[in-house]
C-alpha atoms as a PDB file:
ATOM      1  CA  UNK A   1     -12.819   5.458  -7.556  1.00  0.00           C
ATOM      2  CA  UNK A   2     -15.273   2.852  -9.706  1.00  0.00           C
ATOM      3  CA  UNK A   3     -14.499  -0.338  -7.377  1.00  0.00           C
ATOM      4  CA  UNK A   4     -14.152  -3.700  -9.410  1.00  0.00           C
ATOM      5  CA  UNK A   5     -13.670  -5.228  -6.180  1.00  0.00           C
ATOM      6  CA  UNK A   6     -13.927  -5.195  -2.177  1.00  0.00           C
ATOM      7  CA  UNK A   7     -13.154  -7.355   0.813  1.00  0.00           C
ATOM      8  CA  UNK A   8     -12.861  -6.833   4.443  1.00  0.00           C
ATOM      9  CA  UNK A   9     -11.391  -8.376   6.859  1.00  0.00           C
ATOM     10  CA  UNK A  10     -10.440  -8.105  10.980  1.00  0.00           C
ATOM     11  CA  UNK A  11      -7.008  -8.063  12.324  1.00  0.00           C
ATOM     12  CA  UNK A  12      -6.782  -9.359  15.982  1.00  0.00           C
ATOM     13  CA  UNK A  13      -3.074  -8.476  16.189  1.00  0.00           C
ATOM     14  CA  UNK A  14      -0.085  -6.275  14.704  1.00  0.00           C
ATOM     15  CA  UNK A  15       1.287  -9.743  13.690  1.00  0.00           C
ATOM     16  CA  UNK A  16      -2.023 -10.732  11.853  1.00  0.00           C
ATOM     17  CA  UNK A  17      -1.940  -7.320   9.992  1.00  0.00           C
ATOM     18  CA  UNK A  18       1.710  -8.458   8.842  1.00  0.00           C
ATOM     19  CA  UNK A  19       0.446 -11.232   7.748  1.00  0.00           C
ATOM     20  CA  UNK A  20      -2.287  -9.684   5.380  1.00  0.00           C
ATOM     21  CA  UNK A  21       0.204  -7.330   3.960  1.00  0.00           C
ATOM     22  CA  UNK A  22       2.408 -10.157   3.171  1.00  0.00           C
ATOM     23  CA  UNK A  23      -0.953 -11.807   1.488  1.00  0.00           C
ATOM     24  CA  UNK A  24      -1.627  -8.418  -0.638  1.00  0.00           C
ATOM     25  CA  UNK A  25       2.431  -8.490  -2.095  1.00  0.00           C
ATOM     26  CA  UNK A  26       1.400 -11.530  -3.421  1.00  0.00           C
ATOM     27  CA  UNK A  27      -0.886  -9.410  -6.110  1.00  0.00           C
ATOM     28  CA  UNK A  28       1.113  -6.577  -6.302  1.00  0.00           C
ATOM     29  CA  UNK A  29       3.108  -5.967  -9.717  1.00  0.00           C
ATOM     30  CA  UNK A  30       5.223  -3.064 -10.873  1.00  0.00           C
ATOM     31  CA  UNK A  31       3.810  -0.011 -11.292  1.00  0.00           C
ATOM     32  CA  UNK A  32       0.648  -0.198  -9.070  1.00  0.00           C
ATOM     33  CA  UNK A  33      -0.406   2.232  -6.588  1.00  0.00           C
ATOM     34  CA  UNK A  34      -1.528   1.546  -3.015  1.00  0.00           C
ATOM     35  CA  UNK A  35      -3.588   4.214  -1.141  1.00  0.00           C
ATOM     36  CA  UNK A  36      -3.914   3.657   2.678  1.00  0.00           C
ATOM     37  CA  UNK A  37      -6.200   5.749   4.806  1.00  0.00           C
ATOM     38  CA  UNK A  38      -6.784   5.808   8.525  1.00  0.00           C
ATOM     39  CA  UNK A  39      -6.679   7.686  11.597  1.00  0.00           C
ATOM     40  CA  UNK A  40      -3.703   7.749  13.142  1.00  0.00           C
ATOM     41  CA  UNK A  41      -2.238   3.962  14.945  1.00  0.00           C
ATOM     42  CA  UNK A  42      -4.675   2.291  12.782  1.00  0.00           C
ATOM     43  CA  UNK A  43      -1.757   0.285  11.301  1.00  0.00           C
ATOM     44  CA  UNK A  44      -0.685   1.392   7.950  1.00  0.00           C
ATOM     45  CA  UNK A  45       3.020   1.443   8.497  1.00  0.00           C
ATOM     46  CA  UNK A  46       2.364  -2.035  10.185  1.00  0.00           C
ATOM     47  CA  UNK A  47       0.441  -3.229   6.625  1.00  0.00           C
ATOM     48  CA  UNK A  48       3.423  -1.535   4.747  1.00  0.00           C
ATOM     49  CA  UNK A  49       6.037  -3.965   6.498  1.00  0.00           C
ATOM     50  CA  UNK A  50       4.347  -7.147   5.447  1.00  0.00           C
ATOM     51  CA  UNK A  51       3.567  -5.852   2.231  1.00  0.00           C
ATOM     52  CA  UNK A  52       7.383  -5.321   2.206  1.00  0.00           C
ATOM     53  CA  UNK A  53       8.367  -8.386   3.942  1.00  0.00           C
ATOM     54  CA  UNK A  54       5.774 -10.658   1.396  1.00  0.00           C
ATOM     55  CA  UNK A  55       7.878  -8.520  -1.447  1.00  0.00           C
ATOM     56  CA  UNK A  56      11.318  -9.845  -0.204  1.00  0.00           C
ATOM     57  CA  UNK A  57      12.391  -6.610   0.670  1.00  0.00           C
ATOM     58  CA  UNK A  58      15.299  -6.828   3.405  1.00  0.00           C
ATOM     59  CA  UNK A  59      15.135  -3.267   4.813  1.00  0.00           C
ATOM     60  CA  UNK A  60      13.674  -1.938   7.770  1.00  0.00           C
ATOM     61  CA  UNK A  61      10.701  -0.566   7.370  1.00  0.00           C
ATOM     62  CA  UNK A  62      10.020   2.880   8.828  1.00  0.00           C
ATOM     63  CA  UNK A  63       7.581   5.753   8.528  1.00  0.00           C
ATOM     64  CA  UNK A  64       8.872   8.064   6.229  1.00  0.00           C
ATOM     65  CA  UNK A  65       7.183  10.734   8.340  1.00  0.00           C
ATOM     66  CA  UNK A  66       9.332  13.126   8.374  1.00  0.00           C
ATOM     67  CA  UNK A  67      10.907  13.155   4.744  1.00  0.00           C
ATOM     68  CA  UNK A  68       7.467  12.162   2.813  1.00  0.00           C
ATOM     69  CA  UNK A  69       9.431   9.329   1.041  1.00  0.00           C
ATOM     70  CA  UNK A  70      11.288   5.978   1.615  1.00  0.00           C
ATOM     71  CA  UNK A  71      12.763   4.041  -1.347  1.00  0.00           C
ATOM     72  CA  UNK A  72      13.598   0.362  -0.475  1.00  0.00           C
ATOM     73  CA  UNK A  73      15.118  -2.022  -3.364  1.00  0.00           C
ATOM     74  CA  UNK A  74      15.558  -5.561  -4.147  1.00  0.00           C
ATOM     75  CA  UNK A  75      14.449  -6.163  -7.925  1.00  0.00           C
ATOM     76  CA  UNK A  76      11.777  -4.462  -7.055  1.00  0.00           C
ATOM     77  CA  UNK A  77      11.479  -1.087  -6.530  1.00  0.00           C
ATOM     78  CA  UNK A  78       8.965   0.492  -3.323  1.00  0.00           C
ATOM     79  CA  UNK A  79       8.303   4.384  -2.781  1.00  0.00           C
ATOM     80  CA  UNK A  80       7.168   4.391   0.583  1.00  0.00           C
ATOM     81  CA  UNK A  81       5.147   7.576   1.081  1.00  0.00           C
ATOM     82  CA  UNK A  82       4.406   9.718   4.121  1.00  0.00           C
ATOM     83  CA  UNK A  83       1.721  12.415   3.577  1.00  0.00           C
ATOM     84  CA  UNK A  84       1.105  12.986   7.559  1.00  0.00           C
ATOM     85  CA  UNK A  85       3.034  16.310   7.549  1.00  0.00           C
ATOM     86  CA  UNK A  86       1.570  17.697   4.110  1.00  0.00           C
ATOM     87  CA  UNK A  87       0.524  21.400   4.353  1.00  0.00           C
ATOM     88  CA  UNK A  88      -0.708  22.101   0.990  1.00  0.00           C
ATOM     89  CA  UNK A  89      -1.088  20.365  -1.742  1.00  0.00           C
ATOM     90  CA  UNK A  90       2.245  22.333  -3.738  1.00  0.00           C
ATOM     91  CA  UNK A  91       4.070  20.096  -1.543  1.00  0.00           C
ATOM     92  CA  UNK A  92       3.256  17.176  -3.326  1.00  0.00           C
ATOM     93  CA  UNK A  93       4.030  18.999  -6.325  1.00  0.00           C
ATOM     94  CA  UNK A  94       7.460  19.680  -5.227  1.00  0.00           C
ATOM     95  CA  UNK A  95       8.086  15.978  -4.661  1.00  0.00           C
ATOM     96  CA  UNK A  96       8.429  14.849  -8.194  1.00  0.00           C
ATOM     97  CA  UNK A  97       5.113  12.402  -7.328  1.00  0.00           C
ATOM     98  CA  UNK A  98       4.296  11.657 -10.669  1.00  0.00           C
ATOM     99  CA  UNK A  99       8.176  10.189 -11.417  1.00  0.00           C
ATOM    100  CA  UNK A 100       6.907   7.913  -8.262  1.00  0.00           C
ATOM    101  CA  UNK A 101       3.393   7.194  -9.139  1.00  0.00           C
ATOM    102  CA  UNK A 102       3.598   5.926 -12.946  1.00  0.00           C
ATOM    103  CA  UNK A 103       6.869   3.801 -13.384  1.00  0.00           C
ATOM    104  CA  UNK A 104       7.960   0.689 -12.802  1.00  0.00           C
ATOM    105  CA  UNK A 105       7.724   0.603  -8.965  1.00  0.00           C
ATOM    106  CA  UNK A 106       5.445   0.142  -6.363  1.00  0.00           C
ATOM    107  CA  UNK A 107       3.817   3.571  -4.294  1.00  0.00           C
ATOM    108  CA  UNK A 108       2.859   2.443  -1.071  1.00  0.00           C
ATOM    109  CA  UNK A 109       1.185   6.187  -0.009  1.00  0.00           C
ATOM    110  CA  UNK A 110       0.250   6.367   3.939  1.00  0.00           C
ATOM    111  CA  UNK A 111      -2.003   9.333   4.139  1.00  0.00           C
ATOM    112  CA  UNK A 112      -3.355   9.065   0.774  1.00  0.00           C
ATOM    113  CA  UNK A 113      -6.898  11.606   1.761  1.00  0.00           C
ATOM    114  CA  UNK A 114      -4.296  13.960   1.538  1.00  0.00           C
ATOM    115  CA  UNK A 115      -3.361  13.634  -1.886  1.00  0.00           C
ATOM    116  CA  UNK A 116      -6.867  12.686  -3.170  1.00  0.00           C
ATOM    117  CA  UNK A 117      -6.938  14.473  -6.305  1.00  0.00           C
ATOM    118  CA  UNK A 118      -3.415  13.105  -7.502  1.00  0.00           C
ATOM    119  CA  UNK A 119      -3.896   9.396  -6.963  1.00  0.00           C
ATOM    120  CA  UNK A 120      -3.658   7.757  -9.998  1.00  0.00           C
ATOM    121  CA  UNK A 121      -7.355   6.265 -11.552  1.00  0.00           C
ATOM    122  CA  UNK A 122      -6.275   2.620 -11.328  1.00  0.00           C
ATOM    123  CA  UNK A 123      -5.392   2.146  -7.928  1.00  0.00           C
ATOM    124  CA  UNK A 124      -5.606  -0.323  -4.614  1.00  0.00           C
ATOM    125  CA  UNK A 125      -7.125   1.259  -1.688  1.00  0.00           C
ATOM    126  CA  UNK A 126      -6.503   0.234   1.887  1.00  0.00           C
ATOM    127  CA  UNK A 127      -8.909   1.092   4.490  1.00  0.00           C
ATOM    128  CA  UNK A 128      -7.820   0.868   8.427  1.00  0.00           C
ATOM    129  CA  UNK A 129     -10.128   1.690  11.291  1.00  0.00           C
ATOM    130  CA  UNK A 130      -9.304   0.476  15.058  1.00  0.00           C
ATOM    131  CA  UNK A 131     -11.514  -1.485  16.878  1.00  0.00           C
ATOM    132  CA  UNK A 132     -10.178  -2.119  19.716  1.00  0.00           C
ATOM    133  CA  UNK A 133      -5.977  -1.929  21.651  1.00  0.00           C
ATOM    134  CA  UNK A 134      -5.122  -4.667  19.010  1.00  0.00           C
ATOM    135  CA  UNK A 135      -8.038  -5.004  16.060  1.00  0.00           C
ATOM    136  CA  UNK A 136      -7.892  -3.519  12.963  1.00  0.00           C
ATOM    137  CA  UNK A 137     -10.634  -3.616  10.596  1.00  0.00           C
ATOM    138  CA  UNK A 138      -8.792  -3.864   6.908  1.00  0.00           C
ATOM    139  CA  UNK A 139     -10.810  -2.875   4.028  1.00  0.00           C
ATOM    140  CA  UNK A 140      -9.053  -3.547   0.709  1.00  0.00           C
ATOM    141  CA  UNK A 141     -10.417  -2.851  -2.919  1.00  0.00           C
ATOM    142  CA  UNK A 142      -9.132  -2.340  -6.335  1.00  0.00           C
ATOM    143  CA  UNK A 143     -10.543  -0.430  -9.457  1.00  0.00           C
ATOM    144  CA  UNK A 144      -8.481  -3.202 -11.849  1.00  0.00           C
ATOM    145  CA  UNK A 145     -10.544  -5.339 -14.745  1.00  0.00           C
ATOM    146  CA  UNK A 146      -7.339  -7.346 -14.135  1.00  0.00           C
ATOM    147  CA  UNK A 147      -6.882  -8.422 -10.631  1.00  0.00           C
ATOM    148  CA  UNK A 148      -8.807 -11.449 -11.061  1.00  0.00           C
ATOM    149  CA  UNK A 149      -6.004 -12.859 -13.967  1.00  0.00           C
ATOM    150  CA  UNK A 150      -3.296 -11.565 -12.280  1.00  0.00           C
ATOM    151  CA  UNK A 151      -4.226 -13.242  -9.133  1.00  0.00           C
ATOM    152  CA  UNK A 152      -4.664 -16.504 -10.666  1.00  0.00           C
ATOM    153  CA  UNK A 153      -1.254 -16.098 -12.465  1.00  0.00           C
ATOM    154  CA  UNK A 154       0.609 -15.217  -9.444  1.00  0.00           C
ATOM    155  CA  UNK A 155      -0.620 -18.655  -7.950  1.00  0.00           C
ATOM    156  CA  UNK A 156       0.022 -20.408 -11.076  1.00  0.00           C
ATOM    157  CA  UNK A 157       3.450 -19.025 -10.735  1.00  0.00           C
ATOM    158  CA  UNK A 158       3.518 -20.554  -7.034  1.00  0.00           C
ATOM    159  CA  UNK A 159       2.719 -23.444  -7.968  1.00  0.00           C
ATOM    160  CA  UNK A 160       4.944 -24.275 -10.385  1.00  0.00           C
ATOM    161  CA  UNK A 161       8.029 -22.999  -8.365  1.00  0.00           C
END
């Protein structure tokens, strides 16, 4: 991935890692790709939600662990991916991905080291590591030339709302 950009930050509760999800929505657009790594209860599903929530979605947000794939709608569309469970990579395969990964939606992919070698080039990336019962350290970065416009945009938008 050639990085354009990079930030980290530290989450001192679940509801603070809502929170920054909510924030990230807020430069999301139709089509991109979010790849989240971490161990296992580092919070990705938890990110997911407020990304979700910050989106407008009304669902209920759930791992998708054991069918690889939640859709939720609401003008926009999110493919909420699950890779936990993946074997082998002919799984993915079998899943139709690439429908997912390059339309008009939004792939939110938990698990994404498992899929390395299909994420698309032009991609966010999502980095969770525990630091302690309720930190998280979030490490977000992009490999857009466009972020910075869009993100100015999106609060020009705000602002005249």
């Amino acid at each position: 991935m050639n990085t354009r950009f990079k930030k980290t930050v530290v989450s001192k509760s679940p509801q603070e890692t809502m929170k920054i999800g909510e924030e990230v929505a807020h430069i999301l657009m139709k089509g991109d790709v979010v790849a989240f790594f971490g161990e296992l209860g580092s919070g990705k599903t938890t990110m997911i939600k407020g990304i979700c929530k910050g989106l407008g979605l009304p669902q209920v947000v759930k791992s998708p662990s054991f069918v690889f794939l939640r859709i939720y709608e609401n003008g926009t569309t999110v493919y909420h991916f699950d890779f936990y469970r993946m074997k082998k990579k002919e799984e993915l395969v079998n899943t139709g991905y690439d429908e997912f990964f390059y339309n008009q939606g939004i792939g939110l992919l938990e698990w994404a080291d498992r899929v390395r070698g299909f994420l698309p080039e032009s991609r966010f990336e999502i980095v969770m590591k525990v630091l302690s019962e309720t930190e998280r350290e979030i490490q977000i970065s992009h490999t857009m030339d466009e972020i910075r416009e869009r993100t100015q945009k999106k609060r020009a938008d705000k602002m005249d709302k």
